[in-house]
C-alpha atoms as a PDB file:
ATOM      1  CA  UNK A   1       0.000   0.000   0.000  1.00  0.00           C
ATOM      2  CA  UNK A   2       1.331   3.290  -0.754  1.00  0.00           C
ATOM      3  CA  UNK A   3       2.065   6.031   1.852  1.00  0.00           C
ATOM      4  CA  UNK A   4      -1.060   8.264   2.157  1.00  0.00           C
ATOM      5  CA  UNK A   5      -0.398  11.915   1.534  1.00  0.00           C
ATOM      6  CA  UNK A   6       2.048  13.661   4.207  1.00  0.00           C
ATOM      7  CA  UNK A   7      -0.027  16.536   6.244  1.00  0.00           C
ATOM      8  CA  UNK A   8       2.994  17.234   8.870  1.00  0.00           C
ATOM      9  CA  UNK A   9       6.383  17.094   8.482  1.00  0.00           C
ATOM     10  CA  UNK A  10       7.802  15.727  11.559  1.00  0.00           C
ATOM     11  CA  UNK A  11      11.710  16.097  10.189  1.00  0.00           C
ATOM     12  CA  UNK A  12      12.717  18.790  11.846  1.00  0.00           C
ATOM     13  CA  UNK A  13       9.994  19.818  13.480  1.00  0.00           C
ATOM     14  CA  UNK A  14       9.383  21.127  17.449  1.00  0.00           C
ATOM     15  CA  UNK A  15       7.227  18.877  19.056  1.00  0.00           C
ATOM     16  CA  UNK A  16       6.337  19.067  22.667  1.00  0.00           C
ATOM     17  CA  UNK A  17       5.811  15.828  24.157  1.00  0.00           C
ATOM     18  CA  UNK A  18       3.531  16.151  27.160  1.00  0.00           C
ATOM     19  CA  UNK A  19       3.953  13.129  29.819  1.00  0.00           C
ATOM     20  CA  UNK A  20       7.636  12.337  28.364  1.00  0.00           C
ATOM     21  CA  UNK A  21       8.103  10.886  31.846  1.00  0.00           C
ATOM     22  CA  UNK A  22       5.627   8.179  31.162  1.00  0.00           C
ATOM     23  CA  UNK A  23       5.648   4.773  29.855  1.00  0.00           C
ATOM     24  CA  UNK A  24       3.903   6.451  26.382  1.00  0.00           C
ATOM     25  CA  UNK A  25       4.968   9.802  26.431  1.00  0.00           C
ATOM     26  CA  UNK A  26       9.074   8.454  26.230  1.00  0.00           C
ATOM     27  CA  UNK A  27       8.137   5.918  24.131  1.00  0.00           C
ATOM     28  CA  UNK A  28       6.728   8.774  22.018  1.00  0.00           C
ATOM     29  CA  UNK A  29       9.522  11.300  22.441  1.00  0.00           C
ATOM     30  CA  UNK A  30      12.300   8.116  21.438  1.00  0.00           C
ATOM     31  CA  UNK A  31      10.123   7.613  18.134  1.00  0.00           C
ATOM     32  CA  UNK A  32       9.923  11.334  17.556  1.00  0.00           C
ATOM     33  CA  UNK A  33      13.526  11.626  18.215  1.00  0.00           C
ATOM     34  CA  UNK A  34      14.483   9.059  15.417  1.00  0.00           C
ATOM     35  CA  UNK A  35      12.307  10.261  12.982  1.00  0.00           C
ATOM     36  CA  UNK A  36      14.395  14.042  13.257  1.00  0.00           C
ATOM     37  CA  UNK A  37      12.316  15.778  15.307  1.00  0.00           C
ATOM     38  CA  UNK A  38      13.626  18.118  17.913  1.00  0.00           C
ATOM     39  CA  UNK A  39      11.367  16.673  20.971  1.00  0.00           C
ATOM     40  CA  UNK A  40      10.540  19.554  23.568  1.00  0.00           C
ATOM     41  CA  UNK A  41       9.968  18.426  27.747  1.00  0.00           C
ATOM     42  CA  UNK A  42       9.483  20.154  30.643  1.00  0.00           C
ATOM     43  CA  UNK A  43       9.086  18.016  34.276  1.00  0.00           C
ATOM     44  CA  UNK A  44       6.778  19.445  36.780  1.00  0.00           C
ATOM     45  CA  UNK A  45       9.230  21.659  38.543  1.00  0.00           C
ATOM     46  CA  UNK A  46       8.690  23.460  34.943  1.00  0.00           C
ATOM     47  CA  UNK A  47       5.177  23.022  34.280  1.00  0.00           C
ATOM     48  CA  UNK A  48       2.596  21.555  36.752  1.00  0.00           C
ATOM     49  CA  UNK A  49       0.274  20.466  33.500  1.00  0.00           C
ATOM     50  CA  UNK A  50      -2.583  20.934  36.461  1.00  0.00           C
ATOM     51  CA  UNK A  51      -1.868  24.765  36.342  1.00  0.00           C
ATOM     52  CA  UNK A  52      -3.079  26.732  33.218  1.00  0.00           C
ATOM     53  CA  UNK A  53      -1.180  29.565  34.097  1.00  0.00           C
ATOM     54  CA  UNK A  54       2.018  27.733  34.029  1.00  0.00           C
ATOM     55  CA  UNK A  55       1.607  25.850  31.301  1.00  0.00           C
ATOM     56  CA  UNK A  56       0.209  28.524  28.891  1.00  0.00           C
ATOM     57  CA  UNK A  57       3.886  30.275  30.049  1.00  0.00           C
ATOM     58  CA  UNK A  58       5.659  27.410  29.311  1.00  0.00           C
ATOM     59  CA  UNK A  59       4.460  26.905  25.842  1.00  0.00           C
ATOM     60  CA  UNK A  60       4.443  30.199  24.948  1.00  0.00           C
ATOM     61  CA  UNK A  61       8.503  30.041  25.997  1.00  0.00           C
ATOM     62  CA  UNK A  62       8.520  26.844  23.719  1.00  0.00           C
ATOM     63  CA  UNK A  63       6.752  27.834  20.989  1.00  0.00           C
ATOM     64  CA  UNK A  64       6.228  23.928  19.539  1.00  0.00           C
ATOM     65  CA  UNK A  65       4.774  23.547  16.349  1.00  0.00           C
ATOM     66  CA  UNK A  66       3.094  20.041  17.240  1.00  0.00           C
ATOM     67  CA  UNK A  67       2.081  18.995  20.884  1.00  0.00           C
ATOM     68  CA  UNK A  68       1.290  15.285  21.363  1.00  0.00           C
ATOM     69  CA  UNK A  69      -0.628  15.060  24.755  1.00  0.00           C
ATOM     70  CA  UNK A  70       0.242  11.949  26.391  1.00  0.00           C
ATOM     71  CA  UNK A  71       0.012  13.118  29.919  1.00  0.00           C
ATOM     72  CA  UNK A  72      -2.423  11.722  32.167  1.00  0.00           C
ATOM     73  CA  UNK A  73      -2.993  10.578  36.069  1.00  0.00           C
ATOM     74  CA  UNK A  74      -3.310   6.752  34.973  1.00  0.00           C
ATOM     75  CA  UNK A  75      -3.602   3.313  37.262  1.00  0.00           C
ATOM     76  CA  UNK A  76      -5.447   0.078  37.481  1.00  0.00           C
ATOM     77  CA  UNK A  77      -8.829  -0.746  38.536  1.00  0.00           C
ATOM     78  CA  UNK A  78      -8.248  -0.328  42.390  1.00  0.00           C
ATOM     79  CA  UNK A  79      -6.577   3.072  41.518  1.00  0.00           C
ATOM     80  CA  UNK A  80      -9.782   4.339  39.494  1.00  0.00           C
ATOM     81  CA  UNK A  81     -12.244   2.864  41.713  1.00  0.00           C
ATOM     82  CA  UNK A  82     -10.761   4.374  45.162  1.00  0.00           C
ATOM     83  CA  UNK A  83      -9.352   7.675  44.263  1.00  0.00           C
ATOM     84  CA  UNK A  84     -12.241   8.898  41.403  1.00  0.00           C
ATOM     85  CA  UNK A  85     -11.370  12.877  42.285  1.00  0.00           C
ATOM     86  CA  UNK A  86      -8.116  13.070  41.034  1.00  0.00           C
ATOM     87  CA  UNK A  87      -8.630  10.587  38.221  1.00  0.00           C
ATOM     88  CA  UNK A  88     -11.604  13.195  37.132  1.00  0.00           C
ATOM     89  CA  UNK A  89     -10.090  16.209  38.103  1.00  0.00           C
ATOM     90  CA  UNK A  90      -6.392  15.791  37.342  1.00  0.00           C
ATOM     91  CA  UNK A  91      -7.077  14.391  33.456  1.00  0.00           C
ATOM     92  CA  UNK A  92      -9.599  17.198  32.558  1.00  0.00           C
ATOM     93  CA  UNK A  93      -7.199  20.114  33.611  1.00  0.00           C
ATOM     94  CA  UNK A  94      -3.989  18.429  32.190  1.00  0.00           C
ATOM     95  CA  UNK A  95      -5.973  18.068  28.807  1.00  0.00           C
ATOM     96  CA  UNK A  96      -7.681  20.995  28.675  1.00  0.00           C
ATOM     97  CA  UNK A  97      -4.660  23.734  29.644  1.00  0.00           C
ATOM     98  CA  UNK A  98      -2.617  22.365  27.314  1.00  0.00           C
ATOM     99  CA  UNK A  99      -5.350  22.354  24.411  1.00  0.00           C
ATOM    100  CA  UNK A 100      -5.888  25.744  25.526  1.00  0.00           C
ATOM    101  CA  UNK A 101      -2.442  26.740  25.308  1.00  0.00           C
ATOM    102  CA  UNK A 102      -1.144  25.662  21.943  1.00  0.00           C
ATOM    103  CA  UNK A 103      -4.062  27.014  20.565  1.00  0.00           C
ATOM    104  CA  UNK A 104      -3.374  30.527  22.464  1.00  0.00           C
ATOM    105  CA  UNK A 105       0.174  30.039  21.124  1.00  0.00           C
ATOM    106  CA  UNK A 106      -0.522  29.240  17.388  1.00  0.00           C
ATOM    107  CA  UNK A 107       0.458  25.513  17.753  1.00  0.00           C
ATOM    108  CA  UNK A 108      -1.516  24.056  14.529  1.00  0.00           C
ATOM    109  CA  UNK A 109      -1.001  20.598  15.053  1.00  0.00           C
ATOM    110  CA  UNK A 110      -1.607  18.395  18.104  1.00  0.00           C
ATOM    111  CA  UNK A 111      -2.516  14.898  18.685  1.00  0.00           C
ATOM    112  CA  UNK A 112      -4.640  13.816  22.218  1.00  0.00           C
ATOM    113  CA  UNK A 113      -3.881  10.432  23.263  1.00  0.00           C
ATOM    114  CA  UNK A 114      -7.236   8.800  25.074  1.00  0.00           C
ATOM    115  CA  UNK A 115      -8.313   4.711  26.099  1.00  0.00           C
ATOM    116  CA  UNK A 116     -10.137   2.282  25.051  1.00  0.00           C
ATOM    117  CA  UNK A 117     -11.901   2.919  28.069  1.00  0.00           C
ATOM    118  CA  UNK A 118     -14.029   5.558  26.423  1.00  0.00           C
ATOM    119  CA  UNK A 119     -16.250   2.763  24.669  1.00  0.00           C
ATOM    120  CA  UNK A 120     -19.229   1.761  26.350  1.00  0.00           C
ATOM    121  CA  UNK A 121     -19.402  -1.287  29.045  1.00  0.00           C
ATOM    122  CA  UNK A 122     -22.316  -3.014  26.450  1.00  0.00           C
ATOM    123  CA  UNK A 123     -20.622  -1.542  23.085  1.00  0.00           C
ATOM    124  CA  UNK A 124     -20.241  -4.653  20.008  1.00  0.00           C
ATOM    125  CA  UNK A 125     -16.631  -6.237  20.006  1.00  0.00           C
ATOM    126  CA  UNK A 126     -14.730  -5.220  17.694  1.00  0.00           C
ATOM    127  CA  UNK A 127     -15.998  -1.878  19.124  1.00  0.00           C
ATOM    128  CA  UNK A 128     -15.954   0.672  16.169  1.00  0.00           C
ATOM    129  CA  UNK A 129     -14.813   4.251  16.848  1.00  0.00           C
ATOM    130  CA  UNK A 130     -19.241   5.293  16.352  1.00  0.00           C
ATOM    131  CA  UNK A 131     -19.670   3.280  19.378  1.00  0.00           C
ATOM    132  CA  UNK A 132     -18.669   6.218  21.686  1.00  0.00           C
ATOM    133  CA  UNK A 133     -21.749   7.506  23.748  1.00  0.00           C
ATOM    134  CA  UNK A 134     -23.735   5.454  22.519  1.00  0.00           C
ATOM    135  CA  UNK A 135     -24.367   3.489  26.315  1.00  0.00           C
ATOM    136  CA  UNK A 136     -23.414   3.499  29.965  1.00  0.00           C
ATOM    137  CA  UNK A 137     -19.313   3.376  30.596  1.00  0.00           C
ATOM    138  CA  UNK A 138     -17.819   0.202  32.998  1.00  0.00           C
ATOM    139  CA  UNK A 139     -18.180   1.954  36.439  1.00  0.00           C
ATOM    140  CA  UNK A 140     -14.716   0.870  36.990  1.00  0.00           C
ATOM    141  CA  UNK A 141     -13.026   3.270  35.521  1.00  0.00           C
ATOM    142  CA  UNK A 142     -15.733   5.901  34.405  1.00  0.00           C
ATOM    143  CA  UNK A 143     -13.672   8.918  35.977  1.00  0.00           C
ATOM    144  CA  UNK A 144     -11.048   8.095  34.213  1.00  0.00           C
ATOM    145  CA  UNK A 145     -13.314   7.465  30.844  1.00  0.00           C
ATOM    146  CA  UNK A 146     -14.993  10.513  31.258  1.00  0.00           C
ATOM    147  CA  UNK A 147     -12.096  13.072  31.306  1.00  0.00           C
ATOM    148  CA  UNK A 148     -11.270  11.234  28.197  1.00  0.00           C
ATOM    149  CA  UNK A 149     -13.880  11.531  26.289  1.00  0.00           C
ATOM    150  CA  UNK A 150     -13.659  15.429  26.952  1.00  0.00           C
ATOM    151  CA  UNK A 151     -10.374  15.369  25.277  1.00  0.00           C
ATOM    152  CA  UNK A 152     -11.789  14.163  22.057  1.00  0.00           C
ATOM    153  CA  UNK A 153     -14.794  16.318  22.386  1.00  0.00           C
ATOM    154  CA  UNK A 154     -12.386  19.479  23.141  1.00  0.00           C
ATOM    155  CA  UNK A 155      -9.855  18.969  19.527  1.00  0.00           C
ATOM    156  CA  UNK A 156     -13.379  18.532  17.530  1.00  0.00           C
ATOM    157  CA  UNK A 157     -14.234  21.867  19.100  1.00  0.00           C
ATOM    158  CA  UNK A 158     -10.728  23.743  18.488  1.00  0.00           C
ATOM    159  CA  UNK A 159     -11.306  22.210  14.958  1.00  0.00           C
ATOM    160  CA  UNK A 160     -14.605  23.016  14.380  1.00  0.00           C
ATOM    161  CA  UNK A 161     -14.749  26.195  15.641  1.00  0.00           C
ATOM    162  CA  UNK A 162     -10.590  27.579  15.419  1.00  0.00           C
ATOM    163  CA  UNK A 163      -9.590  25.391  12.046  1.00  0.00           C
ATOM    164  CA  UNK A 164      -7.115  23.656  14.677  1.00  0.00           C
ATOM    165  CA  UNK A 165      -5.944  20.451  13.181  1.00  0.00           C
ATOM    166  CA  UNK A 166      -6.261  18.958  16.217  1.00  0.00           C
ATOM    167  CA  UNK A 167      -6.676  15.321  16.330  1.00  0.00           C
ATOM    168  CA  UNK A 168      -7.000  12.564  18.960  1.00  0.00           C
ATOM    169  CA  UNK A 169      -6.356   8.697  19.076  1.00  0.00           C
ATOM    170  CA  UNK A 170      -7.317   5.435  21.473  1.00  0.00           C
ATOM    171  CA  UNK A 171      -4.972   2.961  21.914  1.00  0.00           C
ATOM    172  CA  UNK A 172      -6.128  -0.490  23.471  1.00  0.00           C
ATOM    173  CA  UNK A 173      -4.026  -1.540  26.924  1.00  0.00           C
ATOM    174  CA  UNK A 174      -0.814  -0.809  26.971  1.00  0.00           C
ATOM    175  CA  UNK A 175       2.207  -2.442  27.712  1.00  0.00           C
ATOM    176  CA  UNK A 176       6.439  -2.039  27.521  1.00  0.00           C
ATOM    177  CA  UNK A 177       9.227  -0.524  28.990  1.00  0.00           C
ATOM    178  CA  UNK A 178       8.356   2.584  31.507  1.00  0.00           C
ATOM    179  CA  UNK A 179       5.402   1.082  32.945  1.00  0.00           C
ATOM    180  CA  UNK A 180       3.994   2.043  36.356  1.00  0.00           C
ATOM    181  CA  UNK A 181       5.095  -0.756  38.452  1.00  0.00           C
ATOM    182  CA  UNK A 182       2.760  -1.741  41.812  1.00  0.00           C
ATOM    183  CA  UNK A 183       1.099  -4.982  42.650  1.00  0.00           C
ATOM    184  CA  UNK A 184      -1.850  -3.323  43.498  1.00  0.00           C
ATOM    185  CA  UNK A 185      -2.682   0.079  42.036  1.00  0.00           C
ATOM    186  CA  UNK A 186      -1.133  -0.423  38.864  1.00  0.00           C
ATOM    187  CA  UNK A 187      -2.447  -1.997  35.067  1.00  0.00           C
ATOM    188  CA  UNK A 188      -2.984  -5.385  34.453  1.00  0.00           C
ATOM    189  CA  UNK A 189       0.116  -6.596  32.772  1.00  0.00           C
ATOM    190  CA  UNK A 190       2.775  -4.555  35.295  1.00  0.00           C
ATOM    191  CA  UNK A 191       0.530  -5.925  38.101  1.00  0.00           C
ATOM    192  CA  UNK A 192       1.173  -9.460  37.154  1.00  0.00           C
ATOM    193  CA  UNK A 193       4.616  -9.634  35.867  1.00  0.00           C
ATOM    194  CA  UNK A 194       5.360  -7.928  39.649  1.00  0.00           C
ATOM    195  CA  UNK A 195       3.684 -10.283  41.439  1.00  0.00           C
ATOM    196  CA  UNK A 196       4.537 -13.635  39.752  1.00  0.00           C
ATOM    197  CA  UNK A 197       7.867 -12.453  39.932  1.00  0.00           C
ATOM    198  CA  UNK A 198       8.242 -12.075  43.470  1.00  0.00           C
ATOM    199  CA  UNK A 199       6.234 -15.530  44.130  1.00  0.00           C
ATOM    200  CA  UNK A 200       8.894 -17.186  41.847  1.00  0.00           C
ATOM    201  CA  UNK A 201      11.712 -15.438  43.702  1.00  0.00           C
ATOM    202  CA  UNK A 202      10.126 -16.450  47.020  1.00  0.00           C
ATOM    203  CA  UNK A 203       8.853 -19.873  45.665  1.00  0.00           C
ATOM    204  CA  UNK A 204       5.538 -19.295  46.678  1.00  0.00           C
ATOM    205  CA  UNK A 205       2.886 -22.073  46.258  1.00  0.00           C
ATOM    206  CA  UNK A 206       0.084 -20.148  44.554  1.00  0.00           C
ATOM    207  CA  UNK A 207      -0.812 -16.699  42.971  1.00  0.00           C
ATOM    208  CA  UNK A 208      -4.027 -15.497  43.769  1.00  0.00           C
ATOM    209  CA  UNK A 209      -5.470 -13.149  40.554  1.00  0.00           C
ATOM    210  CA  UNK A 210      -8.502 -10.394  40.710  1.00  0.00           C
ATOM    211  CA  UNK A 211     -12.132 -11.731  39.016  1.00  0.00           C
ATOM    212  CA  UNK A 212     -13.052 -15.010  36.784  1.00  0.00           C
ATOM    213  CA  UNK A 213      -9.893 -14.502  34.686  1.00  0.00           C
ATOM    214  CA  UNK A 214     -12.558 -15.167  31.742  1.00  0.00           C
ATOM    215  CA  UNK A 215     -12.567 -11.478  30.420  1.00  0.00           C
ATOM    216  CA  UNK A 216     -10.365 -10.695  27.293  1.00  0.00           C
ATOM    217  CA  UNK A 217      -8.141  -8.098  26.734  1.00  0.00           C
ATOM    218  CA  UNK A 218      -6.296  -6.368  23.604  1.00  0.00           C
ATOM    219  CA  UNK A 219      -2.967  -5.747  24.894  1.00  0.00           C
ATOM    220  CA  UNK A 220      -0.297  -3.670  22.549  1.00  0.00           C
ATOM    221  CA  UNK A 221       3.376  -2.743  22.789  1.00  0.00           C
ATOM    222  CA  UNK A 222       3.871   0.753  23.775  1.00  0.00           C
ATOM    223  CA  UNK A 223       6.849   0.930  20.837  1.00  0.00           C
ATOM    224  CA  UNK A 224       3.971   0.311  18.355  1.00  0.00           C
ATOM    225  CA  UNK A 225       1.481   2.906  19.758  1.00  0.00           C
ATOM    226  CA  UNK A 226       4.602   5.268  19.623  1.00  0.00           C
ATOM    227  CA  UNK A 227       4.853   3.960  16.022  1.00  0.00           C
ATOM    228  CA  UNK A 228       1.076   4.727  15.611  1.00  0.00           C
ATOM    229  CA  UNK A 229       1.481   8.202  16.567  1.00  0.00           C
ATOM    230  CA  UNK A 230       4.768   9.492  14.147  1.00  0.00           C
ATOM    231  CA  UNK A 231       2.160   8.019  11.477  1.00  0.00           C
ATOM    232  CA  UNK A 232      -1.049   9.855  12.641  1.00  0.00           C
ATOM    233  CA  UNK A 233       1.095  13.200  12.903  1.00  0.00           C
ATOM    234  CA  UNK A 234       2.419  13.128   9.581  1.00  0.00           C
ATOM    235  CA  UNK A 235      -0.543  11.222   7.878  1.00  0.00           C
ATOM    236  CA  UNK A 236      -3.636  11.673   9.276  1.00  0.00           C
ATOM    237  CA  UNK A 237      -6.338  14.871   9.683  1.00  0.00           C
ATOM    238  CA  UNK A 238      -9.651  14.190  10.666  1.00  0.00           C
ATOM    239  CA  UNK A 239     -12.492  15.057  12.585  1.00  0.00           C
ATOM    240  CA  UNK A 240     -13.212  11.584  13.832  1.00  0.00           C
ATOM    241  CA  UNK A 241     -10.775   9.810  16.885  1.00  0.00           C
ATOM    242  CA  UNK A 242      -9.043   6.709  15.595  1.00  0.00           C
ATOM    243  CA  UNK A 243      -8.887   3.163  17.379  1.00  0.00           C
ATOM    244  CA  UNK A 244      -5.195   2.169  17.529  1.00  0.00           C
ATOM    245  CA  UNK A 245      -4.548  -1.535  18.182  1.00  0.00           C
ATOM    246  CA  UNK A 246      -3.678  -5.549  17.520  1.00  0.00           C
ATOM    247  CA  UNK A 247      -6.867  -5.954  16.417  1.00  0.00           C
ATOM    248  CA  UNK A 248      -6.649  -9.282  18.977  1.00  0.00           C
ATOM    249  CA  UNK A 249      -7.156 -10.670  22.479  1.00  0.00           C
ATOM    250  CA  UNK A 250      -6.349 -12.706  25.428  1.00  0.00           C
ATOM    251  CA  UNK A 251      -8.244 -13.657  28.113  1.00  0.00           C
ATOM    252  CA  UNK A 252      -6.921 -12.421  31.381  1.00  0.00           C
ATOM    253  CA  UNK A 253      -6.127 -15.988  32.267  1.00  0.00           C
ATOM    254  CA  UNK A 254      -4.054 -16.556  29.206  1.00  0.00           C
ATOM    255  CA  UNK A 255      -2.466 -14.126  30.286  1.00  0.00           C
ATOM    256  CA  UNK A 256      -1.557 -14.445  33.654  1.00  0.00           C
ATOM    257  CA  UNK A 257      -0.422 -17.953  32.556  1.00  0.00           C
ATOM    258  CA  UNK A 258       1.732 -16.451  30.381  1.00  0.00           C
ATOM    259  CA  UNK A 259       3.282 -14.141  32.703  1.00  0.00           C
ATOM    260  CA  UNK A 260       4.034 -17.321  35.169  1.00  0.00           C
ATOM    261  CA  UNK A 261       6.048 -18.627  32.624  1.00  0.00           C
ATOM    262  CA  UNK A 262       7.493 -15.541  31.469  1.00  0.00           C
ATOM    263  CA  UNK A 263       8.843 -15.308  35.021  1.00  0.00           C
ATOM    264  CA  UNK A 264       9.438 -18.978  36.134  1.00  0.00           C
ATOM    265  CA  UNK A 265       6.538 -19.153  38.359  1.00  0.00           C
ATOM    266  CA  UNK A 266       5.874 -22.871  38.761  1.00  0.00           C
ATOM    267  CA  UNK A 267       3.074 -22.971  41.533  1.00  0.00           C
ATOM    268  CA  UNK A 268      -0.906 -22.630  41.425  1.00  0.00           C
ATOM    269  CA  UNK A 269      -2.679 -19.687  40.028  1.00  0.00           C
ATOM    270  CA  UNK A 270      -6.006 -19.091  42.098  1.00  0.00           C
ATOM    271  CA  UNK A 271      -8.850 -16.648  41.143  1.00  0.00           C
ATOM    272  CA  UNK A 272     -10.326 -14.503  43.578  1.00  0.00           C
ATOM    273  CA  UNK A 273     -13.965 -13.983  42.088  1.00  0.00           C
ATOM    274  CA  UNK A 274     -14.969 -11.712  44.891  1.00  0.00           C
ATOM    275  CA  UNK A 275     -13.289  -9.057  42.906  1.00  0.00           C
ATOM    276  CA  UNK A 276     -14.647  -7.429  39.872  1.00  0.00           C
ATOM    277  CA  UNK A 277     -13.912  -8.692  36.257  1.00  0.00           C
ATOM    278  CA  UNK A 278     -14.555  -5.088  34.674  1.00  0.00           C
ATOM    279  CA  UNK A 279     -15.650  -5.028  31.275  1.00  0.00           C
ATOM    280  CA  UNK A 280     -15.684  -8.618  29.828  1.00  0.00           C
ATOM    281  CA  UNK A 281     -14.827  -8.274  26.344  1.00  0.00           C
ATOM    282  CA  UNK A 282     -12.977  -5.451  24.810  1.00  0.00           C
ATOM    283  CA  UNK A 283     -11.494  -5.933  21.379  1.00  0.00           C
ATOM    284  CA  UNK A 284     -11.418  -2.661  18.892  1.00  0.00           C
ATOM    285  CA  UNK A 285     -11.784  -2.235  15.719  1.00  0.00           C
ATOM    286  CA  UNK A 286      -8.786  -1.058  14.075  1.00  0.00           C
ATOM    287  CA  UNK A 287      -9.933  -0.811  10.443  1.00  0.00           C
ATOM    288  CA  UNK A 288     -10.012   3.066   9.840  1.00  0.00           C
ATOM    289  CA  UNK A 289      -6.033   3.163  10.633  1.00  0.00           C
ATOM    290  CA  UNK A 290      -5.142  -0.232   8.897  1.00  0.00           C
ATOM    291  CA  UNK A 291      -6.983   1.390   5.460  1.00  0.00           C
ATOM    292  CA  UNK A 292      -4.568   4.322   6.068  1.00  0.00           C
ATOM    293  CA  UNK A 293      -1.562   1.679   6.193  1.00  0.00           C
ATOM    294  CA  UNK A 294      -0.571   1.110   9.235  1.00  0.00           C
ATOM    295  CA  UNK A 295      -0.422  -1.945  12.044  1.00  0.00           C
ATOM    296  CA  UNK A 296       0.997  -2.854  15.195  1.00  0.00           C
ATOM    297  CA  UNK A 297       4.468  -5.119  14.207  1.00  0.00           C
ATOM    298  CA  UNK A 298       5.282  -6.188  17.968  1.00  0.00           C
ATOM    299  CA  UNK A 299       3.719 -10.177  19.275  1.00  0.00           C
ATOM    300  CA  UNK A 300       2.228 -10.652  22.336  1.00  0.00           C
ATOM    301  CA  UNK A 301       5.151 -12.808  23.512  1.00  0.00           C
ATOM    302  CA  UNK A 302       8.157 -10.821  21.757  1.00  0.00           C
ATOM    303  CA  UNK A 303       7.079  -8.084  23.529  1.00  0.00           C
ATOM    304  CA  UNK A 304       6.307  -9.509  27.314  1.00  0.00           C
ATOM    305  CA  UNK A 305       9.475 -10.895  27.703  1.00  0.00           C
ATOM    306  CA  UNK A 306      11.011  -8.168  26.372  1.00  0.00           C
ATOM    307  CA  UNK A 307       9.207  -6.304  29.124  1.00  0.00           C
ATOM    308  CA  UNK A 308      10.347  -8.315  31.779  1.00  0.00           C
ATOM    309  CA  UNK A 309      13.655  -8.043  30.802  1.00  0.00           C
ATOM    310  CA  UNK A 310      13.732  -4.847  30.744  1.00  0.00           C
ATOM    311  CA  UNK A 311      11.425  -4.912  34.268  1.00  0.00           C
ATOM    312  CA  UNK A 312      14.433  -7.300  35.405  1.00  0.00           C
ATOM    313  CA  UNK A 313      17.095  -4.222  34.791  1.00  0.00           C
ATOM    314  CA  UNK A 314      15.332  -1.862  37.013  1.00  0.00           C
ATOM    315  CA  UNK A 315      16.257  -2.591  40.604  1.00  0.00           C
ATOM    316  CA  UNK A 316      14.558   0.108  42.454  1.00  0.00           C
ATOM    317  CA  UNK A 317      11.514  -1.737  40.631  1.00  0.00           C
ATOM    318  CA  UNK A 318      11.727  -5.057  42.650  1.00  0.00           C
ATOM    319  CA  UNK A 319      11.191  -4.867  46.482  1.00  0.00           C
END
């Protein structure tokens, strides 16, 4: 398939990577870096994204011609279901100062990074970007799902009513180098690959998971997302939010099972079905950015153990 038309050129360009700190936001800034970009941070001793004053002065210090937005006050189920404030709160002013501030500043061109977790509880698998708003969210994580959704609904706005070419993507769960590691407050796959490591270390008889371990899960590399996004900056310009995945799933007990072997875990994995499940099936449709020509390159297995190695290389990781 040939290369669709360019819209952005990203060689040479300033782009300011919000959330470089991140799991996706360095994975971003790396990709950005190699395709010739000059990539543009600031930490929170700069800019507290939180703080429109402070960020509207940082960018108009910076003056970026792209932003990618891939800051955000993320966690696990536990973290979303016991601290919904800040989930709420935190995401809605971190996306909307710095929407509001490259458009102040004359940034053109920005791309807002969102979840799968936008799609309704109910919505049909593979769940098609229409599907959004069109039922109730999973009530695990609707703070969370919420704020996002006002991201997309905020770049259609600077679009609609500014000519911004602001555009937004969802990528499915994430996964690679950077994550947030905690055996309790943290995604699915960091979660795991924690705990079975430290029963294997300790040679623990059993692992006890959260739920049925019957729901499935799209899980992606966070090199490919990264990938995903140099595309969508220099490819894509549309109205519309784009699904960004595999385009296939695992059930959560595939892939704990997966993780015990990743890690050497020999003993008994129990499930605790006192605890929720979430949503059980969440698989998206990834057709509207395969017809533009591109896909995730990364397998399931290449990139867990890759993940674990690299988990295995960060010491002040492992208790």
């Amino acid at each position: 398939m040939a290369d669709p038309a360019e819209v952005f050129a990203l060689r040479g360009a300033r782009v300011y990577v919000a959330g470089h700190r991140g799991m996706v936001g360095s994975a971003v800034a790396r990709r950005l870096a190699a395709e010739g970009c000059e990539v543009v941070t600031a930490d929170r001793a700069i800019a507290d994204l939180r703080r429109q004053d402070q960020v509207e002065a940082f960018m108009a210090r910076a003056k970026p011609d792209a932003v990618v937005v891939a800051a955000a006050k993320v966690g696990g189920i536990l973290a979303n279901d016991t601290l919904p404030a800040e989930f709420l709160y935190d995401n809605l002013m971190i996306e909307a100062n710095l929407i509001e501030a490259a458009h102040r500043n004359g940034v053109n061109r920005l791309l807002f990074l969102g979840s799968s977790c936008i799609y309704p509880r109910e919505a049909p698998n593979p769940i098609t970007e229409d599907a959004l708003l069109t039922g109730p969210l999973e009530k695990t994580n609707e703070w969370y799902a919420i704020a996002k959704i006002a991201g997309i609904k905020l770049c259609q706005a600077y679009r609609r009513q500014y000519g911004r070419d602001y555009i937004s993507a969802m990528p499915c769960n994430l996964y690679g180098p950077g994550d947030y590691f905690h055996p309790e407050r943290s995604h699915v796959i960091p979660a795991l690959l924690q705990r079975f490591h430290e029963a294997a270390r300790e040679g623990r008889e059993s692992v006890t998971c959260w739920g049925s371990g019957t729901p499935r899960r799209e899980f992606m590399h966070v090199d490919d997302v990264a990938d995903a996004c140099a595309f969508l900056l220099r490819h894509y310009s549309g109205e519309s939010h784009l699904n960004i995945g595999t385009g296939t799933d695992i059930t959560i007990r595939e892939l704990a099972e997966q993780i015990a072997r990743v890690t050497g875990f020999k003993g008994r994995i129990d499930w605790d079905t006192s605890k929720p499940d979430g949503t059980m099936l969440k698989r998206m449709d990834v057709s509207r950015i395969a017809a533009l020509g591109w896909r995730a390159r990364i397998g399931f297995a290449e990139g867990l153990e890759a993940t674990y190695r690299w988990f295995l290389d960060q010491p002040a990781l492992r208790t």
